[in-house]
C-alpha atoms as a PDB file:
ATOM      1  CA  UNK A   1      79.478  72.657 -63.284  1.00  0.00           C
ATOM      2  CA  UNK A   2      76.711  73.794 -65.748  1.00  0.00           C
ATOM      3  CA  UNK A   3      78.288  72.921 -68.393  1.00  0.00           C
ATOM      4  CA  UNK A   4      79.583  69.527 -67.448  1.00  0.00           C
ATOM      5  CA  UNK A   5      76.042  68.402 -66.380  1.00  0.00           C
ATOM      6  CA  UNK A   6      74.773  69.804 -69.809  1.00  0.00           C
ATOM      7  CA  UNK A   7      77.472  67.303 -71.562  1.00  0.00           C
ATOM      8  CA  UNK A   8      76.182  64.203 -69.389  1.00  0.00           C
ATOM      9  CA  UNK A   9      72.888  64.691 -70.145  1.00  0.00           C
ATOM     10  CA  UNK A  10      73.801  64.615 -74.045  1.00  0.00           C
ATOM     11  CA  UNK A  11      76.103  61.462 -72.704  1.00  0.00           C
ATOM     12  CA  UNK A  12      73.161  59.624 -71.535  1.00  0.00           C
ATOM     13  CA  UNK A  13      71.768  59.320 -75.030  1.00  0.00           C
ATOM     14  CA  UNK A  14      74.951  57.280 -76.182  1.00  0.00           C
ATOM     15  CA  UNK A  15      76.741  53.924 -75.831  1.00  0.00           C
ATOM     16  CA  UNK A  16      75.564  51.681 -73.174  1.00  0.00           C
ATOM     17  CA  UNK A  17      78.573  52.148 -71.498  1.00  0.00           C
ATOM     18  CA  UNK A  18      79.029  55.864 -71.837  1.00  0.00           C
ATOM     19  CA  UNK A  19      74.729  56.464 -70.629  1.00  0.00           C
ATOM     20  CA  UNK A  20      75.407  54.398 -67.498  1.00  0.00           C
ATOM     21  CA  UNK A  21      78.507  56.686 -66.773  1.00  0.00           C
ATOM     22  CA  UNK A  22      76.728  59.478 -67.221  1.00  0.00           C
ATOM     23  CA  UNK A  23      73.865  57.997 -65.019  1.00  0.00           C
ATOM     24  CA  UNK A  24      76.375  57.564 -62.483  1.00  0.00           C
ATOM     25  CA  UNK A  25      78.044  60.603 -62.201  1.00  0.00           C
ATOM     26  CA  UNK A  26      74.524  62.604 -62.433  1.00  0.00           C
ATOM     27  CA  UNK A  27      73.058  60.183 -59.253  1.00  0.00           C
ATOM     28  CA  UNK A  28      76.546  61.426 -57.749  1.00  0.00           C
ATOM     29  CA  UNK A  29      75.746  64.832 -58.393  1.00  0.00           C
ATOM     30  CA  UNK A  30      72.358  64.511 -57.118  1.00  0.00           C
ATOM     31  CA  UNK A  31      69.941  67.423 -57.112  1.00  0.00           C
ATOM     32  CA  UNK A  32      71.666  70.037 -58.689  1.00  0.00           C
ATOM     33  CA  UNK A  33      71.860  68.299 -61.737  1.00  0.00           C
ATOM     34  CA  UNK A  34      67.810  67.674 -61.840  1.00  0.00           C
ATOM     35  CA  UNK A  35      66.733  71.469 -63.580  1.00  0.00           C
ATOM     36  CA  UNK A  36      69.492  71.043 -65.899  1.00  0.00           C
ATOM     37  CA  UNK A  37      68.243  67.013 -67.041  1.00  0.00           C
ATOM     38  CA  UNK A  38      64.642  68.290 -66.981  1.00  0.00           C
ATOM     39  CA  UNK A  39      65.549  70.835 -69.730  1.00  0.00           C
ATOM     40  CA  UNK A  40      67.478  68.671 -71.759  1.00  0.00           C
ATOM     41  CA  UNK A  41      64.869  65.700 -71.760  1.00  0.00           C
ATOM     42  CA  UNK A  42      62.886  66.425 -74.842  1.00  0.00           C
ATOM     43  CA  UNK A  43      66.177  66.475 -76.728  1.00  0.00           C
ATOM     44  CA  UNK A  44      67.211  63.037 -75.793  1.00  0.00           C
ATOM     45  CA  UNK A  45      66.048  59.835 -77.417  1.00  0.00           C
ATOM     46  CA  UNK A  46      64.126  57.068 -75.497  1.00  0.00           C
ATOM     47  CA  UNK A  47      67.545  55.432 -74.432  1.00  0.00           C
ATOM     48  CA  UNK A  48      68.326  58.448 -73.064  1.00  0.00           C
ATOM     49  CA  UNK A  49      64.869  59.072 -71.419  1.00  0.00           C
ATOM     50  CA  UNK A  50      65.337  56.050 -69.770  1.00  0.00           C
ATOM     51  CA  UNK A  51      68.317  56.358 -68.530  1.00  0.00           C
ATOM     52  CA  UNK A  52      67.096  60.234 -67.423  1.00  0.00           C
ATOM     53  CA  UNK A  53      64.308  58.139 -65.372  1.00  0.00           C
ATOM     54  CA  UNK A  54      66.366  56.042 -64.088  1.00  0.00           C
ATOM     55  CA  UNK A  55      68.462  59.563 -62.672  1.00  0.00           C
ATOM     56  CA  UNK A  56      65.055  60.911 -61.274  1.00  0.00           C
ATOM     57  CA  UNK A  57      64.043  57.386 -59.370  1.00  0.00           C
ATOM     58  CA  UNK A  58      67.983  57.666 -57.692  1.00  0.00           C
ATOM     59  CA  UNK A  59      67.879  61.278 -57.069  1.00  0.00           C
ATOM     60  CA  UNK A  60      64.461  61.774 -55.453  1.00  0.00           C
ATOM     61  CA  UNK A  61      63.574  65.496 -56.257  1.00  0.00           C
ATOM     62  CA  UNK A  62      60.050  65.956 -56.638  1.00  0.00           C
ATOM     63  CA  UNK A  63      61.063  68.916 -59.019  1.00  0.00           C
ATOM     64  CA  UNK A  64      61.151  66.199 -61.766  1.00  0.00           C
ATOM     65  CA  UNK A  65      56.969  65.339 -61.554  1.00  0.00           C
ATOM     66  CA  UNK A  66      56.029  67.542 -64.512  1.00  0.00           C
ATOM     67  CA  UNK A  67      58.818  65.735 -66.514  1.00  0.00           C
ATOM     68  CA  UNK A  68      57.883  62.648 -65.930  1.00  0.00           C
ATOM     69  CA  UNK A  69      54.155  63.160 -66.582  1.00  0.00           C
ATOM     70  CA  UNK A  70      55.317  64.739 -69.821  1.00  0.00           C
ATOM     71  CA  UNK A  71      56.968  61.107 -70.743  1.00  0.00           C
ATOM     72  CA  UNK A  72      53.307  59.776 -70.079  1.00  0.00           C
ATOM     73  CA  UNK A  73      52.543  60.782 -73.517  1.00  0.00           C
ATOM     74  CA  UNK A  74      56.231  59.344 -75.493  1.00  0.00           C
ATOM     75  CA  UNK A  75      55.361  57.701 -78.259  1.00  0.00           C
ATOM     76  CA  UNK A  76      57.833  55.156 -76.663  1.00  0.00           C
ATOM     77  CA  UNK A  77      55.662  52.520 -74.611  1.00  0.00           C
ATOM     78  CA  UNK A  78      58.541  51.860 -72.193  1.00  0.00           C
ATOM     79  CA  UNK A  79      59.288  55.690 -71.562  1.00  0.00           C
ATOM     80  CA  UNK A  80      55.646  55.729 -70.795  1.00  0.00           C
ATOM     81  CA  UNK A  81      55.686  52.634 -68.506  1.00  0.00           C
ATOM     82  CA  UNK A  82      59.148  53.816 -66.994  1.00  0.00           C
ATOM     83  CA  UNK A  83      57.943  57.361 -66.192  1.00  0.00           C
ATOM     84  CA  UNK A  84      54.689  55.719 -64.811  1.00  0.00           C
ATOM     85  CA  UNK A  85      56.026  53.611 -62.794  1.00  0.00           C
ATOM     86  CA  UNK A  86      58.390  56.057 -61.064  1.00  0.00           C
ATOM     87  CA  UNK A  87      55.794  58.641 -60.272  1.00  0.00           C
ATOM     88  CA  UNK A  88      54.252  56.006 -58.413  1.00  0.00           C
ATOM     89  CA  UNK A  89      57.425  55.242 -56.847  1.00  0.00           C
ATOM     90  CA  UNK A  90      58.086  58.628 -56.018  1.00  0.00           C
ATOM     91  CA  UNK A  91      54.843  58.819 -54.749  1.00  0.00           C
ATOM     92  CA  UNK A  92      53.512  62.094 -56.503  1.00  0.00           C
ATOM     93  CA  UNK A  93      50.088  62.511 -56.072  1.00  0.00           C
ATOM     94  CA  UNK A  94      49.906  65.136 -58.682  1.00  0.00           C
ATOM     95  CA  UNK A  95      50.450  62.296 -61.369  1.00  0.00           C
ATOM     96  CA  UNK A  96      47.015  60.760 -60.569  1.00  0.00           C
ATOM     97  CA  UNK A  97      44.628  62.045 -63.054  1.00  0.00           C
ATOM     98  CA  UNK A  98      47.618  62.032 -65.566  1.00  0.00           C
ATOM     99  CA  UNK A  99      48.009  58.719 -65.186  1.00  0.00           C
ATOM    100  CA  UNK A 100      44.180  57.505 -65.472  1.00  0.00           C
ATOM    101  CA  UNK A 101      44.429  59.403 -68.676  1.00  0.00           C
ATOM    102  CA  UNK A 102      47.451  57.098 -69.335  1.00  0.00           C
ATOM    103  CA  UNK A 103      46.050  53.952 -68.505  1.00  0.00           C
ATOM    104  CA  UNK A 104      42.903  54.865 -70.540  1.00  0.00           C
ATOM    105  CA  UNK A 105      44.972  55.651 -73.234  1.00  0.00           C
ATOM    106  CA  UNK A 106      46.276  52.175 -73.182  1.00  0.00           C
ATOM    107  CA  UNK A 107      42.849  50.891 -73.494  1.00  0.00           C
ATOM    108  CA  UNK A 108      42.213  52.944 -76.248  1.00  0.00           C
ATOM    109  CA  UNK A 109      45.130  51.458 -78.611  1.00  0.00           C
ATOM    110  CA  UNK A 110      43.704  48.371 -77.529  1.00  0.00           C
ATOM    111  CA  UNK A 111      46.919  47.399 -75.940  1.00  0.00           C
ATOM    112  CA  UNK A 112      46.527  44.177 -74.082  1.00  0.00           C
ATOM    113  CA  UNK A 113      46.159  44.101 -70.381  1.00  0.00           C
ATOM    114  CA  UNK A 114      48.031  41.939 -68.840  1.00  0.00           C
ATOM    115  CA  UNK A 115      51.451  43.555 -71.047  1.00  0.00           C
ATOM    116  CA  UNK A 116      53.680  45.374 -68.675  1.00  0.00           C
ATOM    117  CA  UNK A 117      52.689  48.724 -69.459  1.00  0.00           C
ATOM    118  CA  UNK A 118      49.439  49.594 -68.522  1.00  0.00           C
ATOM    119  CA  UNK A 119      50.424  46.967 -65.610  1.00  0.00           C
ATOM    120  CA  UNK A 120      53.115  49.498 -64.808  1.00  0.00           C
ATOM    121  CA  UNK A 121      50.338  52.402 -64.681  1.00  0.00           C
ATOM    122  CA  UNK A 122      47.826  50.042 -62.369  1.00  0.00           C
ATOM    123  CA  UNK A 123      51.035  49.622 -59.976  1.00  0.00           C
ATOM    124  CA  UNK A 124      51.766  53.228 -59.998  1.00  0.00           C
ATOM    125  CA  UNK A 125      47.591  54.182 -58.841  1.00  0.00           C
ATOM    126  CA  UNK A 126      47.696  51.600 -56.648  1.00  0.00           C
ATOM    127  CA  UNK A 127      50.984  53.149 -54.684  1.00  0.00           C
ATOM    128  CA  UNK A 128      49.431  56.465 -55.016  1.00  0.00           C
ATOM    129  CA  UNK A 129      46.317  55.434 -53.547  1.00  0.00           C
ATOM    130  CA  UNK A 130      44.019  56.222 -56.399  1.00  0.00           C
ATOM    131  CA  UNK A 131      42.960  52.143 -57.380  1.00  0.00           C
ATOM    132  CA  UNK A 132      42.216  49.962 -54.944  1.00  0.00           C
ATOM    133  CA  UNK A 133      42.545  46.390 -55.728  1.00  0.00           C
ATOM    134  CA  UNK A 134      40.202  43.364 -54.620  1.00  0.00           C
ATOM    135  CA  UNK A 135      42.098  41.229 -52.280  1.00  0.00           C
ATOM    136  CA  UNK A 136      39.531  38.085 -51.154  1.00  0.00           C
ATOM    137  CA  UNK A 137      40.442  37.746 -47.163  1.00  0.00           C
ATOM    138  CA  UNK A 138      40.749  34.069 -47.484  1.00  0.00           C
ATOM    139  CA  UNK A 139      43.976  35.032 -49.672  1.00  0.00           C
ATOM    140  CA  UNK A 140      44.675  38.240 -47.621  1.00  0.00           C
ATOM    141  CA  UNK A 141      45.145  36.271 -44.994  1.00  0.00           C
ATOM    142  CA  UNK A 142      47.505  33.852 -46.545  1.00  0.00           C
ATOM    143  CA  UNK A 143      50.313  36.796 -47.062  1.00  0.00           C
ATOM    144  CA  UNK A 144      53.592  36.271 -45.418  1.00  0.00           C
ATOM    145  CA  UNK A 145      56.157  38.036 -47.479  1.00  0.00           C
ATOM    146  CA  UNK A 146      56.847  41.209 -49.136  1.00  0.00           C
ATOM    147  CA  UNK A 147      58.514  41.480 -52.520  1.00  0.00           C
ATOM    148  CA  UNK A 148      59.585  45.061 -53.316  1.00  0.00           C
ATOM    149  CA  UNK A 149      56.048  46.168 -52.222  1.00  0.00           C
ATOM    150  CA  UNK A 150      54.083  43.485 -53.427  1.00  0.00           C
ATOM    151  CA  UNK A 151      52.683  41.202 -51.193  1.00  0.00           C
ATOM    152  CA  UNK A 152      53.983  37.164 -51.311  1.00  0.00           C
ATOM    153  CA  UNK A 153      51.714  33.789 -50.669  1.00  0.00           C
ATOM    154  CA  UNK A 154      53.669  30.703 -49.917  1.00  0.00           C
ATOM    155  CA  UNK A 155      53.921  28.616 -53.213  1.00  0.00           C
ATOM    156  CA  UNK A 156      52.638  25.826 -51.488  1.00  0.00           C
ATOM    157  CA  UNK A 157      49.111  27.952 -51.226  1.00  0.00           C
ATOM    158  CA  UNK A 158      48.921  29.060 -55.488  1.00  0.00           C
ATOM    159  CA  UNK A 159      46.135  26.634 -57.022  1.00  0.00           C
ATOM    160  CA  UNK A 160      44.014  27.674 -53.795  1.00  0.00           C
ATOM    161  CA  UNK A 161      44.832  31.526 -54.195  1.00  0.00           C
ATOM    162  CA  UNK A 162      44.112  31.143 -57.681  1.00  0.00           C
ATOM    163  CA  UNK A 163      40.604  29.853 -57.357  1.00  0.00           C
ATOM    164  CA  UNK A 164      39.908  32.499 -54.420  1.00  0.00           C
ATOM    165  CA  UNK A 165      40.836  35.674 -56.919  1.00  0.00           C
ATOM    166  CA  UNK A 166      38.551  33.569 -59.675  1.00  0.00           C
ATOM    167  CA  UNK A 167      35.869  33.001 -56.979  1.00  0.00           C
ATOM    168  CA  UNK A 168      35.504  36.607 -56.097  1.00  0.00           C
ATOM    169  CA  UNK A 169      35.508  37.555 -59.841  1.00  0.00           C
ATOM    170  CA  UNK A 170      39.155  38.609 -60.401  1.00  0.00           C
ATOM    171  CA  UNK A 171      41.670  37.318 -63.140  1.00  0.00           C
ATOM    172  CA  UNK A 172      44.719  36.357 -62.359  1.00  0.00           C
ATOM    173  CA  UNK A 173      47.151  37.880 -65.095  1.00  0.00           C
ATOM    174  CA  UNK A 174      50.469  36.325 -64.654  1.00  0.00           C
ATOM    175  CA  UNK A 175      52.738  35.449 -61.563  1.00  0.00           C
ATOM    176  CA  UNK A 176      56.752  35.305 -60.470  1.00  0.00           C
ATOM    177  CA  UNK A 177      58.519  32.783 -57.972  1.00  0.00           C
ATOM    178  CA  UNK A 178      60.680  34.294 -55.298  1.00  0.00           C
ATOM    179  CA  UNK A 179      63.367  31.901 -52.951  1.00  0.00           C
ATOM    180  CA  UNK A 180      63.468  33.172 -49.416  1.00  0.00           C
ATOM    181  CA  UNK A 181      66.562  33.547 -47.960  1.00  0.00           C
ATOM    182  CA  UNK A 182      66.485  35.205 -44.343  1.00  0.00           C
ATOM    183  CA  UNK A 183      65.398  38.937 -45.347  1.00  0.00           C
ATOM    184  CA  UNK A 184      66.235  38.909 -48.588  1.00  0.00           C
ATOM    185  CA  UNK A 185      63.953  37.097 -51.600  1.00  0.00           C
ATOM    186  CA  UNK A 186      65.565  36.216 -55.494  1.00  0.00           C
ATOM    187  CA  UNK A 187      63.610  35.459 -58.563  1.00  0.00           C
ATOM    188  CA  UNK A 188      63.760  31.702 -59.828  1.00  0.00           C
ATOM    189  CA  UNK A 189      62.744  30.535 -62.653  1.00  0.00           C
ATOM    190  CA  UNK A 190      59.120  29.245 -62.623  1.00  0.00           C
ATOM    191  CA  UNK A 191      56.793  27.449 -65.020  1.00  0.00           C
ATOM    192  CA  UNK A 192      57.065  28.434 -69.055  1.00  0.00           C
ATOM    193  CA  UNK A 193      53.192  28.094 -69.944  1.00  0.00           C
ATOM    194  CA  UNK A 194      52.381  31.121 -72.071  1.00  0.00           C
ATOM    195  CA  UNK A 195      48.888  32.778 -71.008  1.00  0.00           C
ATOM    196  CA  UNK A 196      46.345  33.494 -74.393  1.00  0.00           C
ATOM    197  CA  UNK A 197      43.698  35.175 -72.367  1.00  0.00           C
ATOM    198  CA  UNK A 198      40.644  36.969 -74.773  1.00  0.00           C
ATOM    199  CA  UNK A 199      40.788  40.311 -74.167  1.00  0.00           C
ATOM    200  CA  UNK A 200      37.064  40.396 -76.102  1.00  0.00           C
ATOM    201  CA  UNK A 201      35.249  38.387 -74.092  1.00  0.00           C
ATOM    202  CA  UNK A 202      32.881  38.520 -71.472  1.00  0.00           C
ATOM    203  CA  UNK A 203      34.191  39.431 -68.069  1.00  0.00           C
ATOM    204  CA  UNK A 204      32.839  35.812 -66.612  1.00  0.00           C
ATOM    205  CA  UNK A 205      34.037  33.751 -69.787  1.00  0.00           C
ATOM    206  CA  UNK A 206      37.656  35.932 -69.195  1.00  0.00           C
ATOM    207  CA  UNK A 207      37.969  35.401 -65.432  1.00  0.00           C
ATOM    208  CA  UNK A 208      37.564  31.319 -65.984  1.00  0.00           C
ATOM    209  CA  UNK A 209      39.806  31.429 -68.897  1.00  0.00           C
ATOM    210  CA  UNK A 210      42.693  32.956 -66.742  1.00  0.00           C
ATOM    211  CA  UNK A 211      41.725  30.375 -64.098  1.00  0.00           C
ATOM    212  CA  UNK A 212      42.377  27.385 -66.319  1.00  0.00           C
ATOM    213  CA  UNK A 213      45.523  29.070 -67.545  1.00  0.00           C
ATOM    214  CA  UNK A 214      47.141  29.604 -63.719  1.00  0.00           C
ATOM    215  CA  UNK A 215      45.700  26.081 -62.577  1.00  0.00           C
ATOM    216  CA  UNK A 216      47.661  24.973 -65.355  1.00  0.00           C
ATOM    217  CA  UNK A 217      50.631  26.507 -63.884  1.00  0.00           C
ATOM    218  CA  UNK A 218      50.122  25.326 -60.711  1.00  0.00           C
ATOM    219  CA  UNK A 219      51.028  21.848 -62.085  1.00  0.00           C
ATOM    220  CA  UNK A 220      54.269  22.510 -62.951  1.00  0.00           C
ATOM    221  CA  UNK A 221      54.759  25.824 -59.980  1.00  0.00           C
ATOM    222  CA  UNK A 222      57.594  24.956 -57.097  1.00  0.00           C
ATOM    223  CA  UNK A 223      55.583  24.494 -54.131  1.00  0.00           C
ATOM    224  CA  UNK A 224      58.004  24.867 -50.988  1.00  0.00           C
ATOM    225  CA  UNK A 225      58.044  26.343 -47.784  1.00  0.00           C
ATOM    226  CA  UNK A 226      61.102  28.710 -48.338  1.00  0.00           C
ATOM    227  CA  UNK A 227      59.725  29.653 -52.228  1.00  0.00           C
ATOM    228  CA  UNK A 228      56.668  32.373 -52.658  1.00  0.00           C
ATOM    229  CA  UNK A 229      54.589  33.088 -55.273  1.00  0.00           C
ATOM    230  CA  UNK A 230      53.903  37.300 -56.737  1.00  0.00           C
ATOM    231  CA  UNK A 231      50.339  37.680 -58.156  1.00  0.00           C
ATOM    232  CA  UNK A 232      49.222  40.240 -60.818  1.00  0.00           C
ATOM    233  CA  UNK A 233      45.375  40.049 -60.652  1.00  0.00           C
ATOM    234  CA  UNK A 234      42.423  42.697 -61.969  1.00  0.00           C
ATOM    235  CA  UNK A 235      38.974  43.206 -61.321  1.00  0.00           C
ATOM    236  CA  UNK A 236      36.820  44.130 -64.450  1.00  0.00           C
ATOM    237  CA  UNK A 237      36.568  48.014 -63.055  1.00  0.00           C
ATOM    238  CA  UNK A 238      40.112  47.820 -64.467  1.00  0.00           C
ATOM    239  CA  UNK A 239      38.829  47.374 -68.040  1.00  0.00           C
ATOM    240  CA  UNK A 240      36.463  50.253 -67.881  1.00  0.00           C
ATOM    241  CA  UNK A 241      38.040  53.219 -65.775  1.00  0.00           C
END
């Protein structure tokens, strides 16, 4: 059996096709097959990285926590966003001070953000407890729906949630559209307006830029009963950690 979970681990790093039958067969195989992935990971290329992550997400065995804090430093920003994101998942608390030093990291190449991976790492403290964000109650108590385990404000709501988070001094980063449909919510397609938000200047100047931008949106956002809106939002701690 050694030997044949060696071989899909080497798999994962090839076609599309062959990595997701390897992925397969591994989840199948399920936690006997974590030791032998976790020694074959710094051999593998991002794909396959990925597609190990994916394995360790499926799986659940908290054996694979040093591994994936090991990806925090890839010089691959989605194997670092990836791993991030399923230690937080996972919910290893042992990832927290790791993944500060991740997230600082990001701030230190200047990476933008509001780009999905150091949005990835704020997710990941948040589910571990470690960042707490700033929720106005006006807009707390607006929440109706969960998406995944983010919470979801009727669309109808969005140019009034938007001014709450800029009222109490938080920028609003970007946003998704969800249909409800009993239990179950789907993505739609929302508005197309591209966000330019000034990562240089002043927290105050910043916060009002991203409120023009999501009032902007708001124009052209589906405002129904049965559609909600996601919010990704940060305080200014969140540029200086």
């Amino acid at each position: 059996m050694a030997s044949r979970i060696e071989a899909l681990v080497r798999q994962m790093d090839g076609s599309s096709d062959d990595s997701m039958d390897a992925r397969a067969e591994l989840i199948h195989i399920g936690s006997s097959a974590i030791p032998v992935i976790i020694d074959g990971l710094p051999s593998l290329g991002s794909f396959g990285q990925l597609t190990a992550i994916e394995v360790f997400e499926e799986v659940r065995d908290v054996r694979c926590g040093p591994a994936l804090i090991a990806l925090l430093a890839s010089d691959n920003s989605t194997v670092r966003e990836w791993a991030a994101l399923a230690l937080g998942d996972l919910g290893l608390r042992e990832a927290v001070e790791p993944l500060w030093r991740a997230y600082r990291a990001c701030l230190e190449r200047a990476t933008p953000p509001d780009w999905s991976e150091p949005g990835g790492i704020r997710w990941a403290l948040t589910e571990l407890g470690s960042r707490n964000p700033v929720l106005p109650s006006f807009t707390a108590g607006l929440s109706t729906t969960m998406v995944g385990n983010a919470p979801g404000w009727p669309s109808v709501y969005y140019r009034e949630i938007v001014n709450d988070f800029a009222d109490h001094e938080q920028a609003v980063l970007c946003c998704q559209f969800w249909k409800v449909e009993g239990d179950c919510t789907r993505w739609i397609s929302g508005p197309k307006t591209d966000w330019e938000l000034d990562w240089t200047a002043p927290w105050p100047e910043l916060v009002e830029s991203a409120r023009e931008w999501a009032l902007l949106e708001a124009t052209e956002a589906i405002a129904a009963n049965d559609v909600v809106v996601t919010i990704e939002w940060i305080d200014h701690t969140d540029l200086h950690p």
